[in-house]
PDB file of N, CA and C in Angstrom:
ATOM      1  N   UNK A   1     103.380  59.718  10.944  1.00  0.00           N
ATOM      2  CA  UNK A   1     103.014  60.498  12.092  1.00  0.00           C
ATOM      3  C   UNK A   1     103.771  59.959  13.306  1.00  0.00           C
ATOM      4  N   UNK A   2     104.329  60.372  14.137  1.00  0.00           N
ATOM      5  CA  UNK A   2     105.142  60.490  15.271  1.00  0.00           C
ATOM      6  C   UNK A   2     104.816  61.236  16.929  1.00  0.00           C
ATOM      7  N   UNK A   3     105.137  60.527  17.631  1.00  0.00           N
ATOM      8  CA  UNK A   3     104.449  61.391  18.820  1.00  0.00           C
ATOM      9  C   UNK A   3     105.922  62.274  19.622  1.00  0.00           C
ATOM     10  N   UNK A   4     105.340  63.668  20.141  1.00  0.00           N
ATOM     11  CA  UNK A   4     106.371  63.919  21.032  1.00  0.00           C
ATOM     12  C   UNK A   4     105.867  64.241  22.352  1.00  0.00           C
ATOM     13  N   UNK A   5     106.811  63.308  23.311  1.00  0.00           N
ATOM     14  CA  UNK A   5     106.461  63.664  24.598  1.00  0.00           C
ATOM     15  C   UNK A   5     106.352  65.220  25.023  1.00  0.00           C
ATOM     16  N   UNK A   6     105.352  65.412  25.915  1.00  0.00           N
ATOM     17  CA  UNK A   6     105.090  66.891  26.692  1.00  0.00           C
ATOM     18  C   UNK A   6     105.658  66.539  27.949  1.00  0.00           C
ATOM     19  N   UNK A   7     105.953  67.460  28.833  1.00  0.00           N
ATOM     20  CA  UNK A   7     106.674  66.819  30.453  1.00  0.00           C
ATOM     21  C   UNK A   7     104.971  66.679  31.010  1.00  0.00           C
ATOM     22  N   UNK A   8     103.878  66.906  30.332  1.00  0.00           N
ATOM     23  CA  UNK A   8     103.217  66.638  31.296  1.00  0.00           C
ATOM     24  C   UNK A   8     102.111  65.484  31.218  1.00  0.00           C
ATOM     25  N   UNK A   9     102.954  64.792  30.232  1.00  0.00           N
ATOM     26  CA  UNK A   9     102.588  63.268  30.400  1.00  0.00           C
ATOM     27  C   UNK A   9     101.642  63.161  29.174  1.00  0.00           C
ATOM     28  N   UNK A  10     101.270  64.248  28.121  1.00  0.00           N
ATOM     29  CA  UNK A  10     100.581  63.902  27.056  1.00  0.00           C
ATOM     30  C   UNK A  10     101.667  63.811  25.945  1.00  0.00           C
ATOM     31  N   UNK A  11     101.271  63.849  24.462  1.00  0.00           N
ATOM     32  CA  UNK A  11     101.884  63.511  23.637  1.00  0.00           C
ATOM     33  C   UNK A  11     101.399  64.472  22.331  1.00  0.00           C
ATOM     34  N   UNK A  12     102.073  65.484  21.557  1.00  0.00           N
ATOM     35  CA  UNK A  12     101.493  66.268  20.572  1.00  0.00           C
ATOM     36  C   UNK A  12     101.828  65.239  19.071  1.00  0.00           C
ATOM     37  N   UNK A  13     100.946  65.130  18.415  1.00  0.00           N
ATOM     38  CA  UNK A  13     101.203  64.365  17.210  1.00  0.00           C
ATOM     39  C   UNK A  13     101.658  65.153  15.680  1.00  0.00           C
ATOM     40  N   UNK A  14     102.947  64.750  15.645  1.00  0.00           N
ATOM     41  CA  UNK A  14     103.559  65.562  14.682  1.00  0.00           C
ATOM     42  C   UNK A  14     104.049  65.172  13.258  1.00  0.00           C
ATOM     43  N   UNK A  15     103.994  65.425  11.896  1.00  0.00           N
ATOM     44  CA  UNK A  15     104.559  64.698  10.898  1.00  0.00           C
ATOM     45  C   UNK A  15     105.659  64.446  11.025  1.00  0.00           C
ATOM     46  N   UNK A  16     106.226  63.117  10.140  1.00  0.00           N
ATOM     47  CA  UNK A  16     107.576  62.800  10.462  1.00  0.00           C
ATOM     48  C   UNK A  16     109.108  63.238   9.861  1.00  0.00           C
ATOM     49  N   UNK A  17     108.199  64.251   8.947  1.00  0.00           N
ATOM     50  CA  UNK A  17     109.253  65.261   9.056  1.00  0.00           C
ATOM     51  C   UNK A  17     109.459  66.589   9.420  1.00  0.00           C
ATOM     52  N   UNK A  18     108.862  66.890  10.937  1.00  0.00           N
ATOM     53  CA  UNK A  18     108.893  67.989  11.948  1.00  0.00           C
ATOM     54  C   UNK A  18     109.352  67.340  12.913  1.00  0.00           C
ATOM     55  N   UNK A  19     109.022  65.768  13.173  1.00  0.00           N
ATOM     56  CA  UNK A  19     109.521  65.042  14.084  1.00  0.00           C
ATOM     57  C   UNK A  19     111.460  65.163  14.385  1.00  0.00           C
ATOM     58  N   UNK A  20     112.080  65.347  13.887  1.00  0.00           N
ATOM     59  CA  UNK A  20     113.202  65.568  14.051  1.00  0.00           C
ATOM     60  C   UNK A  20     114.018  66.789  14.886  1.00  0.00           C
ATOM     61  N   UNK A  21     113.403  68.155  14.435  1.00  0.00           N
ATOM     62  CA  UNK A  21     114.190  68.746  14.772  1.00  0.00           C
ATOM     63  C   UNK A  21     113.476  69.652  15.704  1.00  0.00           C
ATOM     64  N   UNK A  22     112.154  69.264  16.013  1.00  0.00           N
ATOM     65  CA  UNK A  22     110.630  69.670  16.713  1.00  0.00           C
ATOM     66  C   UNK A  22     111.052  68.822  18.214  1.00  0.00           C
ATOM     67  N   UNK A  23     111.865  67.721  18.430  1.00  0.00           N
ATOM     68  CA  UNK A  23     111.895  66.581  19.508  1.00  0.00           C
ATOM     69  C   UNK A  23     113.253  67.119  19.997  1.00  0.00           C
ATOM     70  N   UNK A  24     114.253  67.755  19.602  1.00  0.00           N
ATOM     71  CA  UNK A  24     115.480  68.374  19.928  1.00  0.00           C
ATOM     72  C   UNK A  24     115.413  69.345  20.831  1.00  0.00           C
ATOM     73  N   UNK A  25     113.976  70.263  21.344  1.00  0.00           N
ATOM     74  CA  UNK A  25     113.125  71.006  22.813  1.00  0.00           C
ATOM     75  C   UNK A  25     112.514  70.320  23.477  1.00  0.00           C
ATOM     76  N   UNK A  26     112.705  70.929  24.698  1.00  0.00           N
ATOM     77  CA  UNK A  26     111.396  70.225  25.539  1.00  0.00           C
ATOM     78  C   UNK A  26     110.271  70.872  25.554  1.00  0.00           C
ATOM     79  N   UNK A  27     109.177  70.245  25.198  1.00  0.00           N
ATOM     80  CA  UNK A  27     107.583  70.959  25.570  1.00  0.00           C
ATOM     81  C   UNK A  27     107.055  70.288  26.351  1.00  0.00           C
ATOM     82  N   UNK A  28     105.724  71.377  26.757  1.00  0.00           N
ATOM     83  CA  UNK A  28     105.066  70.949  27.803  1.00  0.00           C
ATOM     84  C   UNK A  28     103.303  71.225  27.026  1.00  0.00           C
ATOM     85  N   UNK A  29     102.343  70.821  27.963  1.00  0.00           N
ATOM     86  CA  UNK A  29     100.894  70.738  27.612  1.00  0.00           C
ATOM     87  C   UNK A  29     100.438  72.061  28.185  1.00  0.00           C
ATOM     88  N   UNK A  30     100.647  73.233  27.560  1.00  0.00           N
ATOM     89  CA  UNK A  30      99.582  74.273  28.245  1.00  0.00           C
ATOM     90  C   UNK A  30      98.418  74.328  28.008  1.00  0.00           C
ATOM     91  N   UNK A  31      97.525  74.615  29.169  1.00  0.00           N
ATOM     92  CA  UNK A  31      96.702  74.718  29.370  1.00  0.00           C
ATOM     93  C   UNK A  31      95.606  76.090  29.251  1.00  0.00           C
ATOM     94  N   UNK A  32      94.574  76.972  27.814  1.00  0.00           N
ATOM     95  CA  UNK A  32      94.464  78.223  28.012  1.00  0.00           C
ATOM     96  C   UNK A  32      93.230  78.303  28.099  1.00  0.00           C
ATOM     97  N   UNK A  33      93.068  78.959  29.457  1.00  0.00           N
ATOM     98  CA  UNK A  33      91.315  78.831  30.108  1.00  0.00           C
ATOM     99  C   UNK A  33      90.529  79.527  29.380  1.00  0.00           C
ATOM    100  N   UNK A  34      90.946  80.384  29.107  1.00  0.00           N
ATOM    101  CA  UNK A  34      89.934  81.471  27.931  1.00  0.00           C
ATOM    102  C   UNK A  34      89.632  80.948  26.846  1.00  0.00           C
ATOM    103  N   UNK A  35      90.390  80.269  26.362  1.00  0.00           N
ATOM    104  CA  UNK A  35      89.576  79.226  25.215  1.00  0.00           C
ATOM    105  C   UNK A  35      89.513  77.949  25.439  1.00  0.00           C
ATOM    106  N   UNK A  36      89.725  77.568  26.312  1.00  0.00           N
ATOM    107  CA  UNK A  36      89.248  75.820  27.193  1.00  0.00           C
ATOM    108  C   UNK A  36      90.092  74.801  26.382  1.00  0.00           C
ATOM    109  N   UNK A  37      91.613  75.243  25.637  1.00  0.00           N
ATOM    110  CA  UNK A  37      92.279  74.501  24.781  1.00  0.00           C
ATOM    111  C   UNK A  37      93.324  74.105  25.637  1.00  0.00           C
ATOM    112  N   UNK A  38      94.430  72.927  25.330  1.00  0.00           N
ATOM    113  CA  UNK A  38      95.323  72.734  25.464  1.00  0.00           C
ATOM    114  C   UNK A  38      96.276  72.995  24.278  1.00  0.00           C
ATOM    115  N   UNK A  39      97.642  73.454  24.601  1.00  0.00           N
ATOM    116  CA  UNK A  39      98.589  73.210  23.164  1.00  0.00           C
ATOM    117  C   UNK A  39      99.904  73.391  23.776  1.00  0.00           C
ATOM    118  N   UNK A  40     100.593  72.539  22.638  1.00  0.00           N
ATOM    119  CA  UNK A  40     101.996  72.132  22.947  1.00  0.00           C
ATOM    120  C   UNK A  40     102.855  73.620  23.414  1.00  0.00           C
ATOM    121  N   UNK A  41     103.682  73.711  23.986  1.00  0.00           N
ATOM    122  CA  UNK A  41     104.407  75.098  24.408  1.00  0.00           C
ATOM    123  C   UNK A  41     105.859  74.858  24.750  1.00  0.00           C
ATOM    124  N   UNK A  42     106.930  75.472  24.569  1.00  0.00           N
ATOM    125  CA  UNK A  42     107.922  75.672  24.853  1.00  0.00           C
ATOM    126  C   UNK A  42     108.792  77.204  25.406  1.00  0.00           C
ATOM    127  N   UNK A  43     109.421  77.162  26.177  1.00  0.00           N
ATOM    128  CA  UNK A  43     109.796  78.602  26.868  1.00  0.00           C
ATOM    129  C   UNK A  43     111.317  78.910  26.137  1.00  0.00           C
ATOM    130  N   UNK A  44     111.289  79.711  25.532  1.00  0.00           N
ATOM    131  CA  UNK A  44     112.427  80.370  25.179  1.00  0.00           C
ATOM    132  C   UNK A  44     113.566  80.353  26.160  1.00  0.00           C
ATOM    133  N   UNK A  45     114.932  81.123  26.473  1.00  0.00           N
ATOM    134  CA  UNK A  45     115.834  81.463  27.415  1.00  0.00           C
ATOM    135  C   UNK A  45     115.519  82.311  28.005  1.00  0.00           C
ATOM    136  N   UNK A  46     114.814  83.531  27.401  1.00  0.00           N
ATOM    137  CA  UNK A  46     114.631  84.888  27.738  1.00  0.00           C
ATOM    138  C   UNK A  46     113.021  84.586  28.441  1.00  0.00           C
ATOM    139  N   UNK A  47     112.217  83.155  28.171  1.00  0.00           N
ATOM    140  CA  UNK A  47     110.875  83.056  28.872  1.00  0.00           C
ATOM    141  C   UNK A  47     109.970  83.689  28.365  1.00  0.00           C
ATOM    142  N   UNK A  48     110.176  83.688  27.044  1.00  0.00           N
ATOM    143  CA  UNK A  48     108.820  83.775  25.658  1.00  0.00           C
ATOM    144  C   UNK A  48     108.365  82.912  25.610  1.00  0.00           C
ATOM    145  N   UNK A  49     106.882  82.449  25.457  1.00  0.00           N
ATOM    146  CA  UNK A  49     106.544  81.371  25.303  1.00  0.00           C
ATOM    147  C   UNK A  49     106.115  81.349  23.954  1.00  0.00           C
ATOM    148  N   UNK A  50     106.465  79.718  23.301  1.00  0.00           N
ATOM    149  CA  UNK A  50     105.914  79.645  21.694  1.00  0.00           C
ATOM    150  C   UNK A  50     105.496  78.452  21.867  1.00  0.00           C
ATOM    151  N   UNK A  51     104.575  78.320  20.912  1.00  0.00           N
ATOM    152  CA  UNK A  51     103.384  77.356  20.538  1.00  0.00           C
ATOM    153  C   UNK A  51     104.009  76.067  19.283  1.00  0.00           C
ATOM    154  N   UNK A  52     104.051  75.510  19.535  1.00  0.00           N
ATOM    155  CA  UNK A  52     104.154  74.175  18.493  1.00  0.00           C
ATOM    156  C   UNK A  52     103.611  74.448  17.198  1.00  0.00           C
ATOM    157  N   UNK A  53     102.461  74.717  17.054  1.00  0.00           N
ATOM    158  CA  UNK A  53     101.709  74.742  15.924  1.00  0.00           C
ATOM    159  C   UNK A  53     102.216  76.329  15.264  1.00  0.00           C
ATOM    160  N   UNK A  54     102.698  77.348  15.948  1.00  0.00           N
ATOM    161  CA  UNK A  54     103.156  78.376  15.679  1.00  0.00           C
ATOM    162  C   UNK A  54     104.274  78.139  14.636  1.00  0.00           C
ATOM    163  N   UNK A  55     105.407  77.782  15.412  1.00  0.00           N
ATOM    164  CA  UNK A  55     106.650  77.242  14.728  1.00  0.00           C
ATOM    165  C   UNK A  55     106.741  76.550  13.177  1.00  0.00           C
ATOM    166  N   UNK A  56     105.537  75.031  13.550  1.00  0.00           N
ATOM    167  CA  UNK A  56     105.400  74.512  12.502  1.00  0.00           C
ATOM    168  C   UNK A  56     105.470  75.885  11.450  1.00  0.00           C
ATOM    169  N   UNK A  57     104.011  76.043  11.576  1.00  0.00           N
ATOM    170  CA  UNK A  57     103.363  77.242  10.523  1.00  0.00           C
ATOM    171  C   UNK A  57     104.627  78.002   9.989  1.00  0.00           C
ATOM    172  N   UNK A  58     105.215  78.189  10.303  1.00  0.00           N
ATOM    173  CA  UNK A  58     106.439  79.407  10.642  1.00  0.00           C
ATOM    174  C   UNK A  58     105.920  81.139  10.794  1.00  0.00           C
ATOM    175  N   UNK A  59     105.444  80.810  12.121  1.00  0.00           N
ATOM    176  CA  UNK A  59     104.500  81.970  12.092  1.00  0.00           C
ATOM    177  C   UNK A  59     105.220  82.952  13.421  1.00  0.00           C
ATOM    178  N   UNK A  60     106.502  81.396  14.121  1.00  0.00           N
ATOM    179  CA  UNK A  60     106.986  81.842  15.222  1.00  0.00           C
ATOM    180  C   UNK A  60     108.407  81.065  14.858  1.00  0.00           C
ATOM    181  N   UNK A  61     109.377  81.165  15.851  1.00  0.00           N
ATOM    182  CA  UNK A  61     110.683  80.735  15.793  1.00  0.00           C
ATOM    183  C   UNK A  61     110.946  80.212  17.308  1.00  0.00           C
ATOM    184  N   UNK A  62     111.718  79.601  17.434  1.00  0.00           N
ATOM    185  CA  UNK A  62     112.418  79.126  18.758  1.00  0.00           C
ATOM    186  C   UNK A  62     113.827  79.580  19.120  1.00  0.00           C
ATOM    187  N   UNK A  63     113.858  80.388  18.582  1.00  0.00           N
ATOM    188  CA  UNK A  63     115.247  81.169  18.955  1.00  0.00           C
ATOM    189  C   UNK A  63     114.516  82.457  19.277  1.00  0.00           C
ATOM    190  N   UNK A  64     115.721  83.283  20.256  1.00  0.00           N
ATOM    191  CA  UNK A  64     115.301  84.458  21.021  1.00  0.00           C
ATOM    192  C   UNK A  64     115.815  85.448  19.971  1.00  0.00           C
ATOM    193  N   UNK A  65     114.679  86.820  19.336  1.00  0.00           N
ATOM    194  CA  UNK A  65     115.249  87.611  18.864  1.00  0.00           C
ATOM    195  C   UNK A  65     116.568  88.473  19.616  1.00  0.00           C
ATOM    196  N   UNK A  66     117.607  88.834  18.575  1.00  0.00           N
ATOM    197  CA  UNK A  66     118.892  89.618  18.922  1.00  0.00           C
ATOM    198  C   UNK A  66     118.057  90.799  19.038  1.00  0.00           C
ATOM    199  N   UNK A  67     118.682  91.138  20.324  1.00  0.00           N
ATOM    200  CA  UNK A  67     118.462  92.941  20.766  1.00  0.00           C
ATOM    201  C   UNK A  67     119.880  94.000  20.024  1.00  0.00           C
ATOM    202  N   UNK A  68     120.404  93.390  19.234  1.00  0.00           N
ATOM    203  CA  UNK A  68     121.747  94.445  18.116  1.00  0.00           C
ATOM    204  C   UNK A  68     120.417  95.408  17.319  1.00  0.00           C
TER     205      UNK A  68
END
């Protein structure tokens, strides 16, 4: 298990083999009031936001879909 920094000073705990290519973005600690959770987040180019635990899952991607 491995930690990755958030810019906002927490740390999401990740296996150490997501640790690699999961630490190559920057995330941050969002914060979602409607369900009183925090979770790891990262902003796309285009300013999609995706979830850590999304990605893992492969439920999401970190690349911006092509508009072709």
């Amino acid at each position: 298990m491995k930690e990755i920094p958030l810019s906002n000073g927490l740390n999401a705990k990740v296996d150490d083999e997501d640790y690699e290519w999961l630490s190559g973005y920057s995330w941050y600690a969002y914060y979602d009031p409607q369900r009183g959770k925090t979770y790891a987040a990262h902003d796309t180019p285009s300013g999609r936001r995706v979830f850590m635990h999304d990605v893992i899952m492969g439920l999401d991607t970190l690349e911006d879909e092509s508009l072709n």
